[in-house]
N, C-alpha and C. Protein backbone atom coordinates (compact mmCIF):
# COMPACT_ATOMS: atom_id res chain seq x y z
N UNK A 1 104.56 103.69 102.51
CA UNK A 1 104.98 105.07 102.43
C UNK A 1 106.46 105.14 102.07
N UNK A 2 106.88 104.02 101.72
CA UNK A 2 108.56 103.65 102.22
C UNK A 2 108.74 104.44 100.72
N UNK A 3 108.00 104.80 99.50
CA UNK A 3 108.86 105.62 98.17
C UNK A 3 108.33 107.11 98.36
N UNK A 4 107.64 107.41 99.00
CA UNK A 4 106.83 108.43 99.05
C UNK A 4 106.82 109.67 100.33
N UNK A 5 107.57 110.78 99.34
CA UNK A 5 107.83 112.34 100.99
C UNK A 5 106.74 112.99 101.06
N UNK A 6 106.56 112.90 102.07
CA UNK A 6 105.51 114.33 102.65
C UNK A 6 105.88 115.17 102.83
N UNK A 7 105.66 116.42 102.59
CA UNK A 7 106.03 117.42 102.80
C UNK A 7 105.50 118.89 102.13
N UNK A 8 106.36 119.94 102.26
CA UNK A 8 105.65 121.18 101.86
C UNK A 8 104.91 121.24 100.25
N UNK A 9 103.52 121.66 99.98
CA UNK A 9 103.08 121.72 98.79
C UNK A 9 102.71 122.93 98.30
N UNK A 10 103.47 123.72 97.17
CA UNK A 10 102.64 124.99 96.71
C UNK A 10 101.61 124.50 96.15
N UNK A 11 99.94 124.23 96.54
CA UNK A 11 98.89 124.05 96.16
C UNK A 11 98.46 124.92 94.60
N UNK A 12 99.20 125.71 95.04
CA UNK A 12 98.94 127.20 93.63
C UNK A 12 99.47 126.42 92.81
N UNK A 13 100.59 126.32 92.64
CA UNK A 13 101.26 125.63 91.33
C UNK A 13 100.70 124.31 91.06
N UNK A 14 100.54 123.56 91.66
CA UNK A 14 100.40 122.05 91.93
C UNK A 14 98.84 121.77 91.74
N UNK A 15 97.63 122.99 91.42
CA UNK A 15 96.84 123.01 91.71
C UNK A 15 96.03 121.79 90.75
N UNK A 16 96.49 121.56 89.86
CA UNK A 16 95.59 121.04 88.83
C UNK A 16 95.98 119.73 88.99
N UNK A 17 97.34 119.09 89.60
CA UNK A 17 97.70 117.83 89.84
C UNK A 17 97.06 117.30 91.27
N UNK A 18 96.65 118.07 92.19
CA UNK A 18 96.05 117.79 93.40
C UNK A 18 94.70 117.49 92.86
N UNK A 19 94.07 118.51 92.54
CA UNK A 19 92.68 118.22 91.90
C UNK A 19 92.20 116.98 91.05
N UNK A 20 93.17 116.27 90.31
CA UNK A 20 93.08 114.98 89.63
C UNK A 20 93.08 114.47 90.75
N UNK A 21 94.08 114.01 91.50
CA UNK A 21 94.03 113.13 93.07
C UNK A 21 92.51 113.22 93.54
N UNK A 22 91.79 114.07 93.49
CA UNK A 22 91.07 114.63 94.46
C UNK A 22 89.73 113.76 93.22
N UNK A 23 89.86 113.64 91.76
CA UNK A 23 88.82 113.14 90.49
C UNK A 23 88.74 112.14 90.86
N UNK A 24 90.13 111.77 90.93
CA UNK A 24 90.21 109.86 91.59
C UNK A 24 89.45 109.28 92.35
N UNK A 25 89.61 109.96 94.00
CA UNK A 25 89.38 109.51 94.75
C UNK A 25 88.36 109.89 94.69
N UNK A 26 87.72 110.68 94.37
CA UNK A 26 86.23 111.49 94.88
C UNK A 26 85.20 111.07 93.37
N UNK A 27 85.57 110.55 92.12
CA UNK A 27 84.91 110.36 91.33
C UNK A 27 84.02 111.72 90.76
N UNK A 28 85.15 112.81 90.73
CA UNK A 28 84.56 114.13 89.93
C UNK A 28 84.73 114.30 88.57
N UNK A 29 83.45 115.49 88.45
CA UNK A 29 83.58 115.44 86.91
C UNK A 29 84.58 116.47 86.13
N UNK A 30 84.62 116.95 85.23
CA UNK A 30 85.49 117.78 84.42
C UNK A 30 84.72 119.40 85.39
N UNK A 31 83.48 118.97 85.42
CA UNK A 31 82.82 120.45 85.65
C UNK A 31 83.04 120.63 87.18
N UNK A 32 82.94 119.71 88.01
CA UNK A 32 83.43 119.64 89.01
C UNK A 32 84.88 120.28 89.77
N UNK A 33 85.89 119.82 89.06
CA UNK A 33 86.58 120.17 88.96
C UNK A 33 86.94 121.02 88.89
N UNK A 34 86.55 121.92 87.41
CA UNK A 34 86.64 123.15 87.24
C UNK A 34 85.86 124.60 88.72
N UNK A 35 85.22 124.17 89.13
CA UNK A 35 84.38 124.56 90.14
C UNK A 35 85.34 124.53 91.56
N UNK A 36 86.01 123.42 91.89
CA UNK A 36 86.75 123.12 93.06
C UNK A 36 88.17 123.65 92.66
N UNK A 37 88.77 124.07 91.47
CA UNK A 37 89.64 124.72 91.15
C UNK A 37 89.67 126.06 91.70
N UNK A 38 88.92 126.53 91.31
CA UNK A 38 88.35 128.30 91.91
C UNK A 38 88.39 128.45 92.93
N UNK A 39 87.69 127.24 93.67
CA UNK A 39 87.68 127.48 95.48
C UNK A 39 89.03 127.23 96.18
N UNK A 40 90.42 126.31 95.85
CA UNK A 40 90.97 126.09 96.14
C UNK A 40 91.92 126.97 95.78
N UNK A 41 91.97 127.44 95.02
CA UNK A 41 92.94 129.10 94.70
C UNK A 41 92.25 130.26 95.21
N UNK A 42 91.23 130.15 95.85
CA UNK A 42 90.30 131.66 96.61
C UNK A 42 90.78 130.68 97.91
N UNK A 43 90.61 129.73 98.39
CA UNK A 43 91.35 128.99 99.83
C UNK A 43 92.62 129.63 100.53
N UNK A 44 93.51 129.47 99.26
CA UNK A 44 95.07 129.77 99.20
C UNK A 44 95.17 131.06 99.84
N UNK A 45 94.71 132.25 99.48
CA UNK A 45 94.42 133.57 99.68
C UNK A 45 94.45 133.93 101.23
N UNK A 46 93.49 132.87 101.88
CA UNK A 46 93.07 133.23 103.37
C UNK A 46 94.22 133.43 104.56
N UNK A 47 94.09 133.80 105.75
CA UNK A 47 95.35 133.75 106.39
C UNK A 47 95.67 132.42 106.89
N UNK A 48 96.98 132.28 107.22
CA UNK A 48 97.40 130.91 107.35
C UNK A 48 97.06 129.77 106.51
N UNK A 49 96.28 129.41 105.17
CA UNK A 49 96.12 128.56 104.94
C UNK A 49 97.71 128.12 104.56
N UNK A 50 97.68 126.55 104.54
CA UNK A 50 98.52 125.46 104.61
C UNK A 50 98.39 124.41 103.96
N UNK A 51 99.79 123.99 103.51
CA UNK A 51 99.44 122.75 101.92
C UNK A 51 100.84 121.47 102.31
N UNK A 52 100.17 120.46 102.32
CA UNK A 52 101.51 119.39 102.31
C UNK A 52 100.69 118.46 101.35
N UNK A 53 102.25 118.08 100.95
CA UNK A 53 102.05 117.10 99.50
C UNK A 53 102.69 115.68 99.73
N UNK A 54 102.21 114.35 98.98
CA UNK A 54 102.67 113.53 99.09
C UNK A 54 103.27 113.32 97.83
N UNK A 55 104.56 112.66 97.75
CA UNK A 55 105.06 112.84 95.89
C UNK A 55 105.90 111.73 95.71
N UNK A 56 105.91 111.31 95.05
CA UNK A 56 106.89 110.11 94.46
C UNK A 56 107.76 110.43 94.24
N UNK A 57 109.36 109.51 94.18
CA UNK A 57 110.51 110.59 94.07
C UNK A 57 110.50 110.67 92.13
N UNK A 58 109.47 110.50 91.43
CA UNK A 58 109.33 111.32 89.87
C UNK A 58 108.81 112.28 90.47
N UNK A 59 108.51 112.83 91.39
CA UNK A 59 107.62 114.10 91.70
C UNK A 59 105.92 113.98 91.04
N UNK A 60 105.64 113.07 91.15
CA UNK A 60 104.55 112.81 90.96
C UNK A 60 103.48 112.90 92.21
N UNK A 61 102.55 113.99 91.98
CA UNK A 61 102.14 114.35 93.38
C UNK A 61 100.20 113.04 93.92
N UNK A 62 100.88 112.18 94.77
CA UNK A 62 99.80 111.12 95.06
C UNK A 62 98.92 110.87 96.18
N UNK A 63 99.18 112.29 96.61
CA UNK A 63 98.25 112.63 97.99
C UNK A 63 98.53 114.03 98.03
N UNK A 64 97.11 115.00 99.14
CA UNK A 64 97.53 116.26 99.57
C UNK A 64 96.26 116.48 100.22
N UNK A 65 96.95 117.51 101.28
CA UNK A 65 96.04 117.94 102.43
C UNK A 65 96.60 119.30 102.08
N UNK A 66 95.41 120.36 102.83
CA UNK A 66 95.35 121.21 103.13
C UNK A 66 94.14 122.42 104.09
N UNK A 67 94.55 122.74 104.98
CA UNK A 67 93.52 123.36 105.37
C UNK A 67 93.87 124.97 106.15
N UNK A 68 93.16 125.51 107.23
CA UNK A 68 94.03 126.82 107.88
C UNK A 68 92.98 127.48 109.14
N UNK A 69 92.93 128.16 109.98
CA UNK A 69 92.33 128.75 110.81
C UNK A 69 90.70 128.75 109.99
N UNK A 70 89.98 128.33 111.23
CA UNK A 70 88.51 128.84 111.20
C UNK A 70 88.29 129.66 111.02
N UNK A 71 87.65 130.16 110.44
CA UNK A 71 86.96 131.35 109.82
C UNK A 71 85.35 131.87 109.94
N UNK A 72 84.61 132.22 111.15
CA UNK A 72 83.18 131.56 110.75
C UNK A 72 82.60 132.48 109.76
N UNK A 73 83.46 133.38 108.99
CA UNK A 73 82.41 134.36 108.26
C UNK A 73 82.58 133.13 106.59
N UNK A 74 83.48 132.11 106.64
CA UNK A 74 83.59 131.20 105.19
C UNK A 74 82.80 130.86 105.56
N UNK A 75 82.25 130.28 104.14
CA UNK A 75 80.99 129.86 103.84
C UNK A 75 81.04 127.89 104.50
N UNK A 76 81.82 127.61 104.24
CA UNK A 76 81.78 126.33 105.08
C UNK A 76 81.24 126.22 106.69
N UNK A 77 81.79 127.20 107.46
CA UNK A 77 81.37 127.66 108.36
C UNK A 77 79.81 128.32 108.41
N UNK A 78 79.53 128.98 107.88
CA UNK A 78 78.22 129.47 107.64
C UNK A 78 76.73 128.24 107.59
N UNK A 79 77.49 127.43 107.16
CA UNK A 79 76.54 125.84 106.84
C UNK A 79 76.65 125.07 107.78
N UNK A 80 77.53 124.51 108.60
CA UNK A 80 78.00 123.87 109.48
C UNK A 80 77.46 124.33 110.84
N UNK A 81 77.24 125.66 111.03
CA UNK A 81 77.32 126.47 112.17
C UNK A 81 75.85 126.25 112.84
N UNK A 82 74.49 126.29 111.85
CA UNK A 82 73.08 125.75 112.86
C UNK A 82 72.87 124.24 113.17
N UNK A 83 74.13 123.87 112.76
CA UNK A 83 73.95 122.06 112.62
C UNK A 83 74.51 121.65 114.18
N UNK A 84 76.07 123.07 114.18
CA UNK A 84 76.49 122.47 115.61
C UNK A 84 75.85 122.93 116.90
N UNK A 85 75.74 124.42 116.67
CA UNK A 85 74.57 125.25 117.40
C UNK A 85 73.67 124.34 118.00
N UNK A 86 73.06 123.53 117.21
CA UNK A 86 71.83 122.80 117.77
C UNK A 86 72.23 121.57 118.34
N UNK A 87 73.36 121.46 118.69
CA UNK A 87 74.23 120.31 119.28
C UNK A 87 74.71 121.06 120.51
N UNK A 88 74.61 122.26 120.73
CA UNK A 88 75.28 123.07 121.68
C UNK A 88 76.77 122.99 121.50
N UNK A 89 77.24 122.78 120.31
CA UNK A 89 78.89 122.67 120.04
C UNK A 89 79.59 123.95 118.99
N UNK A 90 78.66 125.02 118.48
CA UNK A 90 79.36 125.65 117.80
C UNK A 90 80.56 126.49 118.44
N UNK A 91 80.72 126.30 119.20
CA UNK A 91 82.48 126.87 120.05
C UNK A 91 83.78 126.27 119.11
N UNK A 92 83.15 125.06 118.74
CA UNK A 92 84.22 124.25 117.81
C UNK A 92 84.66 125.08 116.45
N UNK A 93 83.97 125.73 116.33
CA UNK A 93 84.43 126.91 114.77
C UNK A 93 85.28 127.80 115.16
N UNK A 94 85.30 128.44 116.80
CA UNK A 94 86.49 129.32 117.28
C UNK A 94 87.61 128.67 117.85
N UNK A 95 88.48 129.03 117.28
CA UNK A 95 90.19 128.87 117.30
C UNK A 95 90.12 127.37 116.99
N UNK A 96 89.99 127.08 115.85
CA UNK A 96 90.15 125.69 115.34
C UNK A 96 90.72 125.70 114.03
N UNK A 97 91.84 124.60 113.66
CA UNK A 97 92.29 124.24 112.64
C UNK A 97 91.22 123.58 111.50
N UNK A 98 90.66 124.33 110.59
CA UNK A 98 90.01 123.55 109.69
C UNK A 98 90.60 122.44 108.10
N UNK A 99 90.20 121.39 108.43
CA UNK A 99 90.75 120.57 107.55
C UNK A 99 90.19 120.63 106.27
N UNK A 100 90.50 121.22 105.45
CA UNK A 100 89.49 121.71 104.10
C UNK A 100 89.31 120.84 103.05
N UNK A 101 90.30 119.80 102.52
CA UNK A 101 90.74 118.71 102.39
C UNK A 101 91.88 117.58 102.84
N UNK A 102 91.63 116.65 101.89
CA UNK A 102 92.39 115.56 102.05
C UNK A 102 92.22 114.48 101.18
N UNK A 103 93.11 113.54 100.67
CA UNK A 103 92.65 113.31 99.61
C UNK A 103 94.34 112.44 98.95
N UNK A 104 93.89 110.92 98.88
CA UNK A 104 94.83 109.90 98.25
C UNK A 104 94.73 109.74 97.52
N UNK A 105 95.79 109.48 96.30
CA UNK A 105 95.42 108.72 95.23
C UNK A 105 95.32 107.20 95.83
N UNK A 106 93.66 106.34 95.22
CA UNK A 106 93.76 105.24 95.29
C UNK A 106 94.60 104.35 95.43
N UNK A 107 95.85 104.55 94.26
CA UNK A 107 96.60 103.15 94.59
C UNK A 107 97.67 103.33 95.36
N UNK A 108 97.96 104.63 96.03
CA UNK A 108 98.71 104.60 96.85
C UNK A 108 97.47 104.67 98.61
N UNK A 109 96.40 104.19 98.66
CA UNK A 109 95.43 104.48 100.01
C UNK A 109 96.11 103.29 100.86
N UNK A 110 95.98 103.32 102.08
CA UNK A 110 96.40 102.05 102.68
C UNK A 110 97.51 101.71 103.22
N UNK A 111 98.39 103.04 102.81
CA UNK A 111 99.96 102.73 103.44
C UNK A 111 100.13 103.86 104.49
N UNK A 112 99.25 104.93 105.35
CA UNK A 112 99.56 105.37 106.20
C UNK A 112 99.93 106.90 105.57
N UNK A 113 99.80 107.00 104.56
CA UNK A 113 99.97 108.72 103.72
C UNK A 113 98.74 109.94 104.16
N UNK A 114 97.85 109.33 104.46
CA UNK A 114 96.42 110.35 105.36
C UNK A 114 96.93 110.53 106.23
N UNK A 115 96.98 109.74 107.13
CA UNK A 115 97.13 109.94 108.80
C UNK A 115 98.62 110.68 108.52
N UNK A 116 99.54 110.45 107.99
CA UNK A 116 101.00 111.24 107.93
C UNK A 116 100.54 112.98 107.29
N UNK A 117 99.97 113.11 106.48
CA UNK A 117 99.18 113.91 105.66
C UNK A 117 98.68 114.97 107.19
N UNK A 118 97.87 114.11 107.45
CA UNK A 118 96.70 115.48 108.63
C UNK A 118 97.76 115.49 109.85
N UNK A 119 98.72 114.60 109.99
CA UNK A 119 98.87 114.51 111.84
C UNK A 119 100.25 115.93 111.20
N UNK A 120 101.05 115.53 110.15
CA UNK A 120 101.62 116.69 110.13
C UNK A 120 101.61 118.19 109.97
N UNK A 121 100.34 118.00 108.88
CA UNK A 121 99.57 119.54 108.97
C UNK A 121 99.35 120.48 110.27
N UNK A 122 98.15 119.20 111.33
CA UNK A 122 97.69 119.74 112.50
C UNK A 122 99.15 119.84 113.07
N UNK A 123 99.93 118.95 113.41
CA UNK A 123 100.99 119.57 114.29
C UNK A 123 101.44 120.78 114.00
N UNK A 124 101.43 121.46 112.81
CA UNK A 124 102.25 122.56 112.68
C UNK A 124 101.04 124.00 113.10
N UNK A 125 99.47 123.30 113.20
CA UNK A 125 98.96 124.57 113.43
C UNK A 125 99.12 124.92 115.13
N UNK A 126 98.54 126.36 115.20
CA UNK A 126 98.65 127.07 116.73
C UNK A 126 97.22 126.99 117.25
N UNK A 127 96.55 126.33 116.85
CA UNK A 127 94.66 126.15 117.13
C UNK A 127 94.98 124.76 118.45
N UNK A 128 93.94 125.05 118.89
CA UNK A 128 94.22 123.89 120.46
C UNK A 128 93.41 122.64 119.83
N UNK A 129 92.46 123.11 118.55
CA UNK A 129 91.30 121.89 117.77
C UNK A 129 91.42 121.88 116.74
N UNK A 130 91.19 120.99 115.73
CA UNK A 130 90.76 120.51 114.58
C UNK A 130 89.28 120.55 114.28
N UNK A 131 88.84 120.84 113.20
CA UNK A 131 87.64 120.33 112.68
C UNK A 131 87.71 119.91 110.84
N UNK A 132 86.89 119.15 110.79
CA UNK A 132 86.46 119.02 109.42
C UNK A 132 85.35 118.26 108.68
N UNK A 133 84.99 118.21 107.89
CA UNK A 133 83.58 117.34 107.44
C UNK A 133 83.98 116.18 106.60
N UNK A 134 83.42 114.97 106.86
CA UNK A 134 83.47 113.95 105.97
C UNK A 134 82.13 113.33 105.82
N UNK A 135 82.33 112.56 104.05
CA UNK A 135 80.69 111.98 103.99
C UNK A 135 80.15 111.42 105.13
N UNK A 136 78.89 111.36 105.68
CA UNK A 136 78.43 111.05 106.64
C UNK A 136 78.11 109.50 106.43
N UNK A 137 79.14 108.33 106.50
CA UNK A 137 79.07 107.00 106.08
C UNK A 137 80.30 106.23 106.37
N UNK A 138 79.89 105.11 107.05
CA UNK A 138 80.94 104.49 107.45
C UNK A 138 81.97 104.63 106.62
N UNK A 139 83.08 104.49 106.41
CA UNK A 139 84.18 104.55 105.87
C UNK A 139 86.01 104.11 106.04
N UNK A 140 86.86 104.48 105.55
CA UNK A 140 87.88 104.27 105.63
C UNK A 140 88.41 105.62 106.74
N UNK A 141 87.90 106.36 105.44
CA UNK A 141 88.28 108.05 106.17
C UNK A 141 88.26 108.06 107.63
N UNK A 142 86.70 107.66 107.73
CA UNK A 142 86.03 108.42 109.31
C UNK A 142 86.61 106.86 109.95
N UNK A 143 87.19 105.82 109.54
CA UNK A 143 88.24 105.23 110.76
C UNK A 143 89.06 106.02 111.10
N UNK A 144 89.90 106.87 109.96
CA UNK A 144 91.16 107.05 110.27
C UNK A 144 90.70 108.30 110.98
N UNK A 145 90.07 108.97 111.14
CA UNK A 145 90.11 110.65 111.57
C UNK A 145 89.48 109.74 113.01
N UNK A 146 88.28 108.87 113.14
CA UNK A 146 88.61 108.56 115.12
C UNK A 146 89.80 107.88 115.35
N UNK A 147 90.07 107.37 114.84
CA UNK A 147 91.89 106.74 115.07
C UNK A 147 92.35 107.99 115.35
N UNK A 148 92.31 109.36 115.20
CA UNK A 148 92.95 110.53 115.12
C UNK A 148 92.97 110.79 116.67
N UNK A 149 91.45 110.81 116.96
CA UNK A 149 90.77 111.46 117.93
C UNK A 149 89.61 112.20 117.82
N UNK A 150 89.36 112.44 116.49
CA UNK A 150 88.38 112.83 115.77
C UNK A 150 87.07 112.40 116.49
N UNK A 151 85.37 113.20 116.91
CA UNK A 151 84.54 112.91 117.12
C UNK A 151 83.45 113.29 116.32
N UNK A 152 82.04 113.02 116.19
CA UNK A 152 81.15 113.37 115.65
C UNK A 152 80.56 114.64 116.51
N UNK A 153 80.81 115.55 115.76
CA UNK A 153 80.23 116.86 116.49
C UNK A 153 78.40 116.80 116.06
N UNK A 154 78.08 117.05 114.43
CA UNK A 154 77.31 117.27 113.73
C UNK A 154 76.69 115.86 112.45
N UNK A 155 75.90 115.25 112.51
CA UNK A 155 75.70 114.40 111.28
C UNK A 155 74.74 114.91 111.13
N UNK A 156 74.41 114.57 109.49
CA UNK A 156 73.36 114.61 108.51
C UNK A 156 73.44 116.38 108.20
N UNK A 157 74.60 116.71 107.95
CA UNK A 157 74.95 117.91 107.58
C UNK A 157 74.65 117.99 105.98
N UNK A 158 73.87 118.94 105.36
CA UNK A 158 73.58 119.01 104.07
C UNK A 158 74.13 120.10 103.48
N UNK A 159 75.22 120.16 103.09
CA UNK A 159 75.60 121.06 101.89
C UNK A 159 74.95 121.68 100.53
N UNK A 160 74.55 122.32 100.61
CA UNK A 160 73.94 123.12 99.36
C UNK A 160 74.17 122.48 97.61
N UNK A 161 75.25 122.10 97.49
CA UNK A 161 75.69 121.50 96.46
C UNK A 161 76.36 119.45 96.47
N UNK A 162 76.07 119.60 97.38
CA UNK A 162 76.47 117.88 97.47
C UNK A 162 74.91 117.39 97.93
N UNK A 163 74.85 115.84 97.40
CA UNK A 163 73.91 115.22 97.27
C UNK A 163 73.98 113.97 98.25
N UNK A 164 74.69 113.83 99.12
CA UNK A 164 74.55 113.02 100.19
C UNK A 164 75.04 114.15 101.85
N UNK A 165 74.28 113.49 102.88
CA UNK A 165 75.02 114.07 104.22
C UNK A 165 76.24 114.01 104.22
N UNK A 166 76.82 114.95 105.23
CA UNK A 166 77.69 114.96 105.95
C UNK A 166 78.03 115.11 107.45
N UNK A 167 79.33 114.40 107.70
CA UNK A 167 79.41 114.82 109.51
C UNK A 167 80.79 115.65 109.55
N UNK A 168 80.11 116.45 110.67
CA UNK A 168 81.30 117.15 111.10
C UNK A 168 82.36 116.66 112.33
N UNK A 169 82.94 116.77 112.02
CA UNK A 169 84.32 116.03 113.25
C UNK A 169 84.94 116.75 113.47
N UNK A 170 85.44 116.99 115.38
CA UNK A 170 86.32 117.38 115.89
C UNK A 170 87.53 116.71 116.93
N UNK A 171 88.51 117.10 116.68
CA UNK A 171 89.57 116.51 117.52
C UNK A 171 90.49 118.16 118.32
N UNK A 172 91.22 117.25 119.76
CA UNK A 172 91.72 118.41 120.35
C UNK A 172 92.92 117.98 119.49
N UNK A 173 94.21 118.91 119.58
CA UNK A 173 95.60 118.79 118.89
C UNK A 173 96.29 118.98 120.03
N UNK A 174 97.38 118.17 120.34
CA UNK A 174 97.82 117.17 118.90
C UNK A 174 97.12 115.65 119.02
N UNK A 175 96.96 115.34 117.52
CA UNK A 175 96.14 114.48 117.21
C UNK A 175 96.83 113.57 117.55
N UNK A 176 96.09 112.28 118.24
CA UNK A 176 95.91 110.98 118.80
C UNK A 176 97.13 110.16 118.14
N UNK A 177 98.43 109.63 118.57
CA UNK A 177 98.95 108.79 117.44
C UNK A 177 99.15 106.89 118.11
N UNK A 178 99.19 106.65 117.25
CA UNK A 178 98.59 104.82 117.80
C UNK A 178 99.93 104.38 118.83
């Protein structure tokens, strides 16, 4: 992390350089893209949403998080909500920080820019919890989010438009630090 600031991101402006980060790591398509563009400028809109950027000192932007207060009438919420319900956990959608993304560029993964990424976001929210969804599969990610404190609220969560599960994870704030 030793070339690289975290810190405040206008997502609006920055929108189309986050979204490549996001091609990288996530292996999206042009149409994809174009699709997660829309949602992430209708995101921006909501109250409190929140953007930190990771950038090289060229200003080259090589990580970014962003997320903002639960919402259960968003549609993320709307999907998520009979999955936790039936876990007896949907309480986790009220007064919770939702993590909407997150997202490294590859060749910078591995140096501690996620966990700097979410632990500074969540610190700055006023929610007592976190939530957010990741592929439902072992991973790098879902180390670092139970390294967080992060738990499995919900698995085998199916999104309408994605083609593998997902789990939902919650952590209390402030998040877990090693």
């Amino acid at each position: 992390m030793d070339d690289v600031a975290v810190g405040p991101l206008d997502l609006a402006a920055r929108v189309d350089d986050a979204l490549a980060v996001q091609a990288l790591a996530f292996g999206l398509s042009d149409e994809e893209i174009a699709v997660r563009r829309h949602i992430v400028l209708r995101h921006l809109g909501c109250p409190g949403a929140r953007a930190l950027g990771a950038t090289t000192p060229a200003g080259r932007l090589v990580g970014f998080i962003y997320g903002m207060p639960n919402d259960r009438t968003h549609w993320w919420s709307t999907v998520v909500e009979p999955y936790l319900r039936s876990e007896g956990l949907d309480h986790w959608l009220d007064d919770s920080f939702t993590i909407t993304e997150l997202h490294v560029h590859p060749a910078y993964q591995h140096r501690g820019l996620g966990r700097a990424l979410i632990t500074r976001i969540t610190d700055g929210a006023g929610e007592p919890r976190s939530i957010l969804s990741a592929i439902d599969v072992e991973s790098p990610a879902r180390k670092l989010y139970r390294s967080l404190g992060y738990r499995d609220l919900a698995r085998r969560v199916l999104f309408p438009s994605a083609p593998t599960p997902y789990a939902v994870m919650g952590a209390p704030l402030p998040l877990k630090r090693p």
